[in-house]
PDB file of N, CA and C in Angstrom:
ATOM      1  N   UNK A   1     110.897  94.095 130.041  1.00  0.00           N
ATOM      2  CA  UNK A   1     111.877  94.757 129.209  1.00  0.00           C
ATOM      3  C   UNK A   1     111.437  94.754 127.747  1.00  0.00           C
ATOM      4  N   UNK A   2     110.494  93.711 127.204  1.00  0.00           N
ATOM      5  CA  UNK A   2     110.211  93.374 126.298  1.00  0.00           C
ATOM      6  C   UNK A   2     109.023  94.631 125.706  1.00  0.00           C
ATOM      7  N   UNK A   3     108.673  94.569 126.380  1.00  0.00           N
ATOM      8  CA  UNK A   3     107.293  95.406 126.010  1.00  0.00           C
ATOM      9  C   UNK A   3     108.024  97.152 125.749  1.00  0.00           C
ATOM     10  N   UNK A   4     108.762  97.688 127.204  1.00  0.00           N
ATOM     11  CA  UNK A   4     109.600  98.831 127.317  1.00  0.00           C
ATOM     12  C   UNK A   4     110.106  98.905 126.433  1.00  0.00           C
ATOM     13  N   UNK A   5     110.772  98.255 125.486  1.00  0.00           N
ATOM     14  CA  UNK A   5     111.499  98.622 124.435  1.00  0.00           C
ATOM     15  C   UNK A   5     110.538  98.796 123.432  1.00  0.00           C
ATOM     16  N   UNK A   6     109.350  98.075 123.221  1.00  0.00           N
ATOM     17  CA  UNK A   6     108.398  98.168 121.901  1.00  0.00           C
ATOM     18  C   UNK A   6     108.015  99.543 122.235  1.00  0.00           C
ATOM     19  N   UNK A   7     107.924 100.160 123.577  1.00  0.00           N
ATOM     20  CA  UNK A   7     107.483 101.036 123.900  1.00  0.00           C
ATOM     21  C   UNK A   7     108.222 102.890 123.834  1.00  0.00           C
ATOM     22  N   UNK A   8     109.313 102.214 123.695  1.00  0.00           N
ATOM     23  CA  UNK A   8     110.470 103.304 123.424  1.00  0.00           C
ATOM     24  C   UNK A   8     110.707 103.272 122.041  1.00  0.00           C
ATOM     25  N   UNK A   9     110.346 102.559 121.252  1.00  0.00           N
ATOM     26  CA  UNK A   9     110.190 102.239 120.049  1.00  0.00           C
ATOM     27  C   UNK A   9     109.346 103.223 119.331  1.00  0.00           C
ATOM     28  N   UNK A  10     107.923 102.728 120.180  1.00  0.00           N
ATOM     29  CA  UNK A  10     106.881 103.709 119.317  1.00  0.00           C
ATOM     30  C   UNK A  10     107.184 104.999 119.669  1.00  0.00           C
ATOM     31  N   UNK A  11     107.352 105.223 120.989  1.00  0.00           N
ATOM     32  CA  UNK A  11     107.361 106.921 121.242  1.00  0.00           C
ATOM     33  C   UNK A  11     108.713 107.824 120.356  1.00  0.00           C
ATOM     34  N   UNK A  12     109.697 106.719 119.550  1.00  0.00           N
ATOM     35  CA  UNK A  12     110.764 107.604 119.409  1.00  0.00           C
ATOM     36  C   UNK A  12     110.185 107.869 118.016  1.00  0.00           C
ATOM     37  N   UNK A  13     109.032 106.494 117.336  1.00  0.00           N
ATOM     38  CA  UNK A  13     108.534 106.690 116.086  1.00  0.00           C
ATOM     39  C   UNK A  13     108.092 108.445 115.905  1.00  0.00           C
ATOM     40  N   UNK A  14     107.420 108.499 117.094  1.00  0.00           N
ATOM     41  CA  UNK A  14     106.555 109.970 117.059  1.00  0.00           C
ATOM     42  C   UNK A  14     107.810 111.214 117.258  1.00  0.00           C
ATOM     43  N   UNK A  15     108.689 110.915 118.382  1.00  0.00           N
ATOM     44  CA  UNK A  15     109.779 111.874 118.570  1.00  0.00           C
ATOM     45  C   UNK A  15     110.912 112.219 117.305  1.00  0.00           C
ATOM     46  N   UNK A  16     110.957 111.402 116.508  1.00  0.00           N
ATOM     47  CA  UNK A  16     111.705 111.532 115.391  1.00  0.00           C
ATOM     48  C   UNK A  16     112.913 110.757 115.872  1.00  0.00           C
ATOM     49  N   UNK A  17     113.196 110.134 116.160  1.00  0.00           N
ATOM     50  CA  UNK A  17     114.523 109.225 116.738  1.00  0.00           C
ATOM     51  C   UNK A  17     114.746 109.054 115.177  1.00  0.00           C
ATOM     52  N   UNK A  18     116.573 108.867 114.843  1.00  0.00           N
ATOM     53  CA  UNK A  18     116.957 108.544 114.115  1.00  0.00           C
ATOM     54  C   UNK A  18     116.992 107.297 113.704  1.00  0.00           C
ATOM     55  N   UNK A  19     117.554 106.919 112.332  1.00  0.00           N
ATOM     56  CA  UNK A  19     116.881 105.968 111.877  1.00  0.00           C
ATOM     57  C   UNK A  19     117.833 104.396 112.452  1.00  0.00           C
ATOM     58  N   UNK A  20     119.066 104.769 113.258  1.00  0.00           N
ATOM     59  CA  UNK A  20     119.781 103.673 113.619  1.00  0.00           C
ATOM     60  C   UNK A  20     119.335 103.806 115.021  1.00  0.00           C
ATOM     61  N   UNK A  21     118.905 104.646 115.695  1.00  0.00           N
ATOM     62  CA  UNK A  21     118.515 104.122 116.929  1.00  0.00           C
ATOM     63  C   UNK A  21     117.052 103.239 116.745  1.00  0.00           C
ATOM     64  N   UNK A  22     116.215 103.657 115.824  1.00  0.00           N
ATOM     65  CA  UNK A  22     115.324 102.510 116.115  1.00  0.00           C
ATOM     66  C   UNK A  22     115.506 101.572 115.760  1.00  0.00           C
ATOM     67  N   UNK A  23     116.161 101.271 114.415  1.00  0.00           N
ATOM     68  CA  UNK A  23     117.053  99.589 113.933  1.00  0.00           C
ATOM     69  C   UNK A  23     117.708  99.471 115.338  1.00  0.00           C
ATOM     70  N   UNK A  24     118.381  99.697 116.314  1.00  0.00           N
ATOM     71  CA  UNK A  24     118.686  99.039 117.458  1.00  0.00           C
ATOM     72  C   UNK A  24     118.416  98.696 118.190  1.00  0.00           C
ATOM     73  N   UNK A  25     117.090  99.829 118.758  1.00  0.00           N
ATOM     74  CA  UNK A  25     116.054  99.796 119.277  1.00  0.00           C
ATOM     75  C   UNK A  25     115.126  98.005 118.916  1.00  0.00           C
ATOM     76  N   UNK A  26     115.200  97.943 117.864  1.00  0.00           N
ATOM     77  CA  UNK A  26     114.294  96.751 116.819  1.00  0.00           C
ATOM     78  C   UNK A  26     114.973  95.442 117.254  1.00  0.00           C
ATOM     79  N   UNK A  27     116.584  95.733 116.830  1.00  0.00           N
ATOM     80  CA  UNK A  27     117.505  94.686 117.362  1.00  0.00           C
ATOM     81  C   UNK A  27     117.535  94.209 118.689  1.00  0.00           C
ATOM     82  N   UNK A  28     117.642  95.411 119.718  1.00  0.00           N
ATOM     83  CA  UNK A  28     117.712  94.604 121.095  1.00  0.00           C
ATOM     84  C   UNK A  28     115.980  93.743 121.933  1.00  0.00           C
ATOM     85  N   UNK A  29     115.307  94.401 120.730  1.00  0.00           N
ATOM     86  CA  UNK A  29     113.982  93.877 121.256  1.00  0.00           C
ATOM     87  C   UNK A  29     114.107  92.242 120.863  1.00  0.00           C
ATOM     88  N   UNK A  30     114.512  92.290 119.463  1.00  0.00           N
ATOM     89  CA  UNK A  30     114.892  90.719 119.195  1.00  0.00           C
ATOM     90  C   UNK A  30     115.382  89.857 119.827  1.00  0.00           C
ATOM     91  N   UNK A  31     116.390  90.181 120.879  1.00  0.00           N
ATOM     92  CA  UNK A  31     117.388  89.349 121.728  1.00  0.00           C
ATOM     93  C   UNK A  31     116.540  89.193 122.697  1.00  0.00           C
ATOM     94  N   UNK A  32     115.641  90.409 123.057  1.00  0.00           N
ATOM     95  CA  UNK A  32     114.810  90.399 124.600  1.00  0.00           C
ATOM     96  C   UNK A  32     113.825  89.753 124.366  1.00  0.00           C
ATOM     97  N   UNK A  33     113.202  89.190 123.346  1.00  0.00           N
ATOM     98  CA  UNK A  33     111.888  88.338 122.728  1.00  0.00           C
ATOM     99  C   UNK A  33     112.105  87.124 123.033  1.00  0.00           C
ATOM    100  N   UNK A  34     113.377  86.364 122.026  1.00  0.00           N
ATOM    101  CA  UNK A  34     113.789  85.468 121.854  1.00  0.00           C
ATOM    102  C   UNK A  34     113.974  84.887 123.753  1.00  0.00           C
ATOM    103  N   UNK A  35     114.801  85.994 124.278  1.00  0.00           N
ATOM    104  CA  UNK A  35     115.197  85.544 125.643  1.00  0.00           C
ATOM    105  C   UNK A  35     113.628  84.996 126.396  1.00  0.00           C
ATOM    106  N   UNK A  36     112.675  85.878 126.199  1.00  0.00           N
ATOM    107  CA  UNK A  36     111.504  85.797 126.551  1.00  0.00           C
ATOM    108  C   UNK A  36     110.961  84.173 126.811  1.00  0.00           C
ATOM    109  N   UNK A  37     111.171  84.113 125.162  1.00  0.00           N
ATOM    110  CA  UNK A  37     109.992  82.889 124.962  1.00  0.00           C
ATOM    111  C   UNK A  37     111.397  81.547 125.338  1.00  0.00           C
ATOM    112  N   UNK A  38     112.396  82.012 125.347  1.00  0.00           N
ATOM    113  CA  UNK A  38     113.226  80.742 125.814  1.00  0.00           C
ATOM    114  C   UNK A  38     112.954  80.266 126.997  1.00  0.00           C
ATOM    115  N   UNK A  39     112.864  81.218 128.279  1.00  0.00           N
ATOM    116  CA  UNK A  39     112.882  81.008 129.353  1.00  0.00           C
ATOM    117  C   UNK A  39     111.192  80.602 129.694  1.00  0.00           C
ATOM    118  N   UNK A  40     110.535  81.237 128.664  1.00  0.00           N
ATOM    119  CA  UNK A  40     109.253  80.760 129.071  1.00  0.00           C
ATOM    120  C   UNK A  40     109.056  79.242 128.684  1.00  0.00           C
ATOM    121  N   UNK A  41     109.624  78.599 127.719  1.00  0.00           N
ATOM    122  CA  UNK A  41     109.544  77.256 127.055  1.00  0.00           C
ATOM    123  C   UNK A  41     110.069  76.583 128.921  1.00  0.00           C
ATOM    124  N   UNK A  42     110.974  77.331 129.279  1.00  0.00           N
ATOM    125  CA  UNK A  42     111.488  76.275 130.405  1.00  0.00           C
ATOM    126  C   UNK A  42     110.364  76.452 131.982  1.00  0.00           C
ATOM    127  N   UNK A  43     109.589  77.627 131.922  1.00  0.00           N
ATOM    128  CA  UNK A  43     108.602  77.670 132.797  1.00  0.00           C
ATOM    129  C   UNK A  43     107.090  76.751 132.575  1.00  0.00           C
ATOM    130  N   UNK A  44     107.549  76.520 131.303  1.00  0.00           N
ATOM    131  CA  UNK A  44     106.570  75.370 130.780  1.00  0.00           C
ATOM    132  C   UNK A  44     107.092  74.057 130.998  1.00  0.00           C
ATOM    133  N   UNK A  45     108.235  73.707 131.016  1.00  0.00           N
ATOM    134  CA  UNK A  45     108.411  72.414 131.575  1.00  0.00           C
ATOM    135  C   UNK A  45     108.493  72.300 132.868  1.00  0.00           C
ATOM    136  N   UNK A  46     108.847  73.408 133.512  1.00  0.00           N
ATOM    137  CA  UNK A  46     108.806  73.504 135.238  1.00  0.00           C
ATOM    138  C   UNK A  46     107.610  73.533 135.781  1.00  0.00           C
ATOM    139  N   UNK A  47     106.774  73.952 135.285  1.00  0.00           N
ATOM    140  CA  UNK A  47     104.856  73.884 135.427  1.00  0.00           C
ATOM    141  C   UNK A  47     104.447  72.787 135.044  1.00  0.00           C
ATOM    142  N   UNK A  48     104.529  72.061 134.039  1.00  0.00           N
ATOM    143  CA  UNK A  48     104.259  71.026 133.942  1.00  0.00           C
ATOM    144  C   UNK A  48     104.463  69.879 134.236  1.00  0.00           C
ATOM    145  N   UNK A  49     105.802  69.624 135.037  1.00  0.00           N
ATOM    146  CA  UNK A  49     106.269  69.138 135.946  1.00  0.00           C
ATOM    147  C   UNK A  49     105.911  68.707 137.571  1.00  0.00           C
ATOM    148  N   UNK A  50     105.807  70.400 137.901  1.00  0.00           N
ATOM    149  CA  UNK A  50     105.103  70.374 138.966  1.00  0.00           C
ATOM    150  C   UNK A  50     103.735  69.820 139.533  1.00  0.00           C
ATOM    151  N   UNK A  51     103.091  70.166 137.913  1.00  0.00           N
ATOM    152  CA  UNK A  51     100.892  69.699 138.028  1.00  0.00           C
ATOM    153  C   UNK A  51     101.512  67.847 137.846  1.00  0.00           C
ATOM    154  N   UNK A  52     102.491  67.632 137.314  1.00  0.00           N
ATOM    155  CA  UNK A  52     102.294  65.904 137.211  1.00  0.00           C
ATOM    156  C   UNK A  52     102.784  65.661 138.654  1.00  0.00           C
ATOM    157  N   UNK A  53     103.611  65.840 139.015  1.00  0.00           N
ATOM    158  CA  UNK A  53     104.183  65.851 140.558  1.00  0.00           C
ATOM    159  C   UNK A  53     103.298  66.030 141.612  1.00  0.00           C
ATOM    160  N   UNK A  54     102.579  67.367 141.711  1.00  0.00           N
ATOM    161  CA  UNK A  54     101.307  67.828 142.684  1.00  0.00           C
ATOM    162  C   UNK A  54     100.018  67.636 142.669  1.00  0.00           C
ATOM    163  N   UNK A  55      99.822  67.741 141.069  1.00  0.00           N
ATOM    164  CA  UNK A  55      98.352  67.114 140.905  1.00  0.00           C
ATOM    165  C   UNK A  55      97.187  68.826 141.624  1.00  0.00           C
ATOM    166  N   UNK A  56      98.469  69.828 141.412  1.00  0.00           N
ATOM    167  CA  UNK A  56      97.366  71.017 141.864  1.00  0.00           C
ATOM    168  C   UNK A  56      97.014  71.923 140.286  1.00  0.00           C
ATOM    169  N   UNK A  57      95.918  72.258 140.443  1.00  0.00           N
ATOM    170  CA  UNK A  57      95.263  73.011 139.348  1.00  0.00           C
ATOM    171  C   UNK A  57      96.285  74.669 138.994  1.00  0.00           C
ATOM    172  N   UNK A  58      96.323  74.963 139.713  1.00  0.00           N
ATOM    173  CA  UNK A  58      97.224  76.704 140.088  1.00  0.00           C
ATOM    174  C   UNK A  58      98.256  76.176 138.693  1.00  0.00           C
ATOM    175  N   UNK A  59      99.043  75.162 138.522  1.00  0.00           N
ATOM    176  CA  UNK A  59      99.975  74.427 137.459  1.00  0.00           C
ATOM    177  C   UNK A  59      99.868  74.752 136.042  1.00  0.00           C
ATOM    178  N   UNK A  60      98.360  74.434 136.501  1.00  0.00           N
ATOM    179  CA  UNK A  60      97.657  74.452 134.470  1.00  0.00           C
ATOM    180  C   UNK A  60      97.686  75.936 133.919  1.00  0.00           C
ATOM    181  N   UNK A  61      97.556  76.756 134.919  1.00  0.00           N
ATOM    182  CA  UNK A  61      97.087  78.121 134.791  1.00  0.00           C
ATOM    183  C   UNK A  61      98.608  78.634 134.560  1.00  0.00           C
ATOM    184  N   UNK A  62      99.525  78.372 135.297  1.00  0.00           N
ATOM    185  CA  UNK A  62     100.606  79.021 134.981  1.00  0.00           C
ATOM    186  C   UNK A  62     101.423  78.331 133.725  1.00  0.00           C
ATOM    187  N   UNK A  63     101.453  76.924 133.023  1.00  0.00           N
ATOM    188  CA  UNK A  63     101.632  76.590 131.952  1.00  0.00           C
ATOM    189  C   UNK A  63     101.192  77.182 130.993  1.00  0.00           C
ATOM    190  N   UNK A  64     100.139  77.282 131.317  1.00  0.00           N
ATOM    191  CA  UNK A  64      99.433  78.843 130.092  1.00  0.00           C
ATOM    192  C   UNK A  64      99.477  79.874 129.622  1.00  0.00           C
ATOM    193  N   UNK A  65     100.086  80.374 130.926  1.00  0.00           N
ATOM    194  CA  UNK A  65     100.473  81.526 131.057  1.00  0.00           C
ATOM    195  C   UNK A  65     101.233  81.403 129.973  1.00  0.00           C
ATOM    196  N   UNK A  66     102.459  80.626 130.556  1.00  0.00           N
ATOM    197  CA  UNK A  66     104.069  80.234 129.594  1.00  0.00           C
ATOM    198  C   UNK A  66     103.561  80.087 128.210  1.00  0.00           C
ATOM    199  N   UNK A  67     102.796  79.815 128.093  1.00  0.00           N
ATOM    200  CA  UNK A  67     102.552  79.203 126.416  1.00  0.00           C
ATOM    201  C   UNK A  67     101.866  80.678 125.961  1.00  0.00           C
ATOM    202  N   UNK A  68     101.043  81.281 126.257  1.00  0.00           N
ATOM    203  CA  UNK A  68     101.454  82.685 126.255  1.00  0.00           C
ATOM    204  C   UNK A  68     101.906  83.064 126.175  1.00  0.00           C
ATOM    205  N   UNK A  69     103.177  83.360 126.708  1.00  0.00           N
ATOM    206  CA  UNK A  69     104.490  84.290 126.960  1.00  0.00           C
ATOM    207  C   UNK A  69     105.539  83.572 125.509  1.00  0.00           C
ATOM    208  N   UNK A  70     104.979  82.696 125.376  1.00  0.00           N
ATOM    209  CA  UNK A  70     105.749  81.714 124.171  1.00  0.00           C
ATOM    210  C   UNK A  70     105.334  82.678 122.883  1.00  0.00           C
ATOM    211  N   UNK A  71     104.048  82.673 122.613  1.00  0.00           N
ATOM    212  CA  UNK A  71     103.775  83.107 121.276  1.00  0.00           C
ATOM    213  C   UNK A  71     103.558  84.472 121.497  1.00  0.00           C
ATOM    214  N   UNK A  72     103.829  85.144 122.425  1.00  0.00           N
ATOM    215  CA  UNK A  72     103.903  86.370 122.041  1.00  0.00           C
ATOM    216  C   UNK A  72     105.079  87.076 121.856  1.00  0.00           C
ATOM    217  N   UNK A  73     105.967  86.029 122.556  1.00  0.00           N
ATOM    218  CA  UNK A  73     107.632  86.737 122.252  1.00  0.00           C
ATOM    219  C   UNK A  73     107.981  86.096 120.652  1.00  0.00           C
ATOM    220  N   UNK A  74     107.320  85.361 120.178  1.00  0.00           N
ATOM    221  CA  UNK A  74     107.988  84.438 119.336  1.00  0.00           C
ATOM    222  C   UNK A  74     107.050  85.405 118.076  1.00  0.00           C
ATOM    223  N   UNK A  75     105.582  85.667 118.204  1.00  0.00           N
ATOM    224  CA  UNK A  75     105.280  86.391 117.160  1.00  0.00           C
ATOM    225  C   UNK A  75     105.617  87.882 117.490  1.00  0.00           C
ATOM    226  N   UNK A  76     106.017  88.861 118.098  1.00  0.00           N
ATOM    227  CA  UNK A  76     106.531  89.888 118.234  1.00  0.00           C
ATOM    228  C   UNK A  76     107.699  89.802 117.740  1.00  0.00           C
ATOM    229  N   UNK A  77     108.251  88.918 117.653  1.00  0.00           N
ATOM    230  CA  UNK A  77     109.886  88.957 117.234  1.00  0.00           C
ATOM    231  C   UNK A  77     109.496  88.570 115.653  1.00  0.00           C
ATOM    232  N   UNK A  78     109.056  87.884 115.160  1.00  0.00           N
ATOM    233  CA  UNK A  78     108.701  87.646 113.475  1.00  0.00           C
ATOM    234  C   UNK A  78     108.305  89.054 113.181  1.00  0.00           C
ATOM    235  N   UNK A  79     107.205  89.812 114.142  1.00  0.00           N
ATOM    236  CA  UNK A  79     106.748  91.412 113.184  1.00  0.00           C
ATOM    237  C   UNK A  79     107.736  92.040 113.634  1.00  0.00           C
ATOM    238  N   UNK A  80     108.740  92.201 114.293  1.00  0.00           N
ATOM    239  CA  UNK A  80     109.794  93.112 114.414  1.00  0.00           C
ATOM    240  C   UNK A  80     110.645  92.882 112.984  1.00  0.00           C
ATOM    241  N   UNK A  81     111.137  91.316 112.962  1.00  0.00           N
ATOM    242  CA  UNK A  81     111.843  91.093 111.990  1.00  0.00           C
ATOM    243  C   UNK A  81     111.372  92.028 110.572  1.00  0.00           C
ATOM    244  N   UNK A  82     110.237  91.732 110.662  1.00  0.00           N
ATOM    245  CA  UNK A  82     109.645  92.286 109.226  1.00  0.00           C
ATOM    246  C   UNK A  82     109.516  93.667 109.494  1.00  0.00           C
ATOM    247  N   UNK A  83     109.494  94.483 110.150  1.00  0.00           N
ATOM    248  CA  UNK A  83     109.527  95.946 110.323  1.00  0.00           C
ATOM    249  C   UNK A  83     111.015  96.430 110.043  1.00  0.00           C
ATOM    250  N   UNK A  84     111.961  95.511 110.454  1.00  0.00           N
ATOM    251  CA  UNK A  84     113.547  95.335 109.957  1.00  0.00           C
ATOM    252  C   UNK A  84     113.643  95.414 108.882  1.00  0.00           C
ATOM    253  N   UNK A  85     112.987  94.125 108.179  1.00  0.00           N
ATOM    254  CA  UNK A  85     113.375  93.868 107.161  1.00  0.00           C
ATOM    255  C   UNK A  85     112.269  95.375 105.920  1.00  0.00           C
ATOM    256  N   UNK A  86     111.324  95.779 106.302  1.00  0.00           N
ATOM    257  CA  UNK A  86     110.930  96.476 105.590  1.00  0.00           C
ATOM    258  C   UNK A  86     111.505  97.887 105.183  1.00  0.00           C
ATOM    259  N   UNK A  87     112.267  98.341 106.454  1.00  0.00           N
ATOM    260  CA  UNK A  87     113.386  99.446 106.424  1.00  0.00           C
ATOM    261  C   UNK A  87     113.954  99.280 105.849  1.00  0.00           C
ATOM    262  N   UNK A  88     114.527  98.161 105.011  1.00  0.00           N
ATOM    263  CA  UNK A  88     115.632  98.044 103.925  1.00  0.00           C
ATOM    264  C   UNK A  88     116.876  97.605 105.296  1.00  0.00           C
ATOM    265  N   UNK A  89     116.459  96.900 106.265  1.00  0.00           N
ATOM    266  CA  UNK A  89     117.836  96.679 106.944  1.00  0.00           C
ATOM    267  C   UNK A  89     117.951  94.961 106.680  1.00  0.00           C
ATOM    268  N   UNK A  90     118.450  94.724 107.611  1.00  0.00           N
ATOM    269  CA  UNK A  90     118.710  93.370 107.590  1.00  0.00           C
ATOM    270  C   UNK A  90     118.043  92.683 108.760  1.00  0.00           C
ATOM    271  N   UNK A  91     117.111  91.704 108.475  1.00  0.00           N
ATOM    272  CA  UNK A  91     116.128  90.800 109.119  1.00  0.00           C
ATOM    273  C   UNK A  91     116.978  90.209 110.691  1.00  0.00           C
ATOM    274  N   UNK A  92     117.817  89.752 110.348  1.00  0.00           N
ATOM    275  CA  UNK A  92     118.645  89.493 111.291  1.00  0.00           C
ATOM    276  C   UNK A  92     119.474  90.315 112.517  1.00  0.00           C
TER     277      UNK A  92
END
């Protein structure tokens, strides 16, 4: 969902979308980021859990993943903010 929206984002950049649908557009990506990297913080303790528990390698790889999925929702949501905030809207 995360990406789909960056993605409806850019194409409305080119389509001319008005200027409150993409501030909303911007906004709901924020909630879907944030949601992102929350749930990924908890696939990181559930993976990491599991490799201390199982002792299987497949663990490490998907903790990574998560920590991945961490900084990319978490820095996508800072350059959104600032694409917000550069419109003259509000960061928040």
């Amino acid at each position: 969902m995360s990406l789909l929206t960056l993605f409806i984002y850019a194409v409305g950049t080119n389509q001319g979308f008005t200027d409150s649908i993409q501030l909303s557009l911007l906004r709901l990506y924020i909630a879907l980021g944030l949601f992102l990297s929350v749930t990924s913080v908890y696939g990181i303790i559930i993976s990491a859990g599991r490799f201390i528990k199982l002792k299987k390698v497949r663990y490490i790889f998907r903790t990574g993943t998560y920590v991945f999925l961490v900084v990319f929702g978490v820095s996508t949501v800072l350059a959104v903010m600032f694409i917000i905030t550069l419109s003259a809207g509000n960061g928040a």
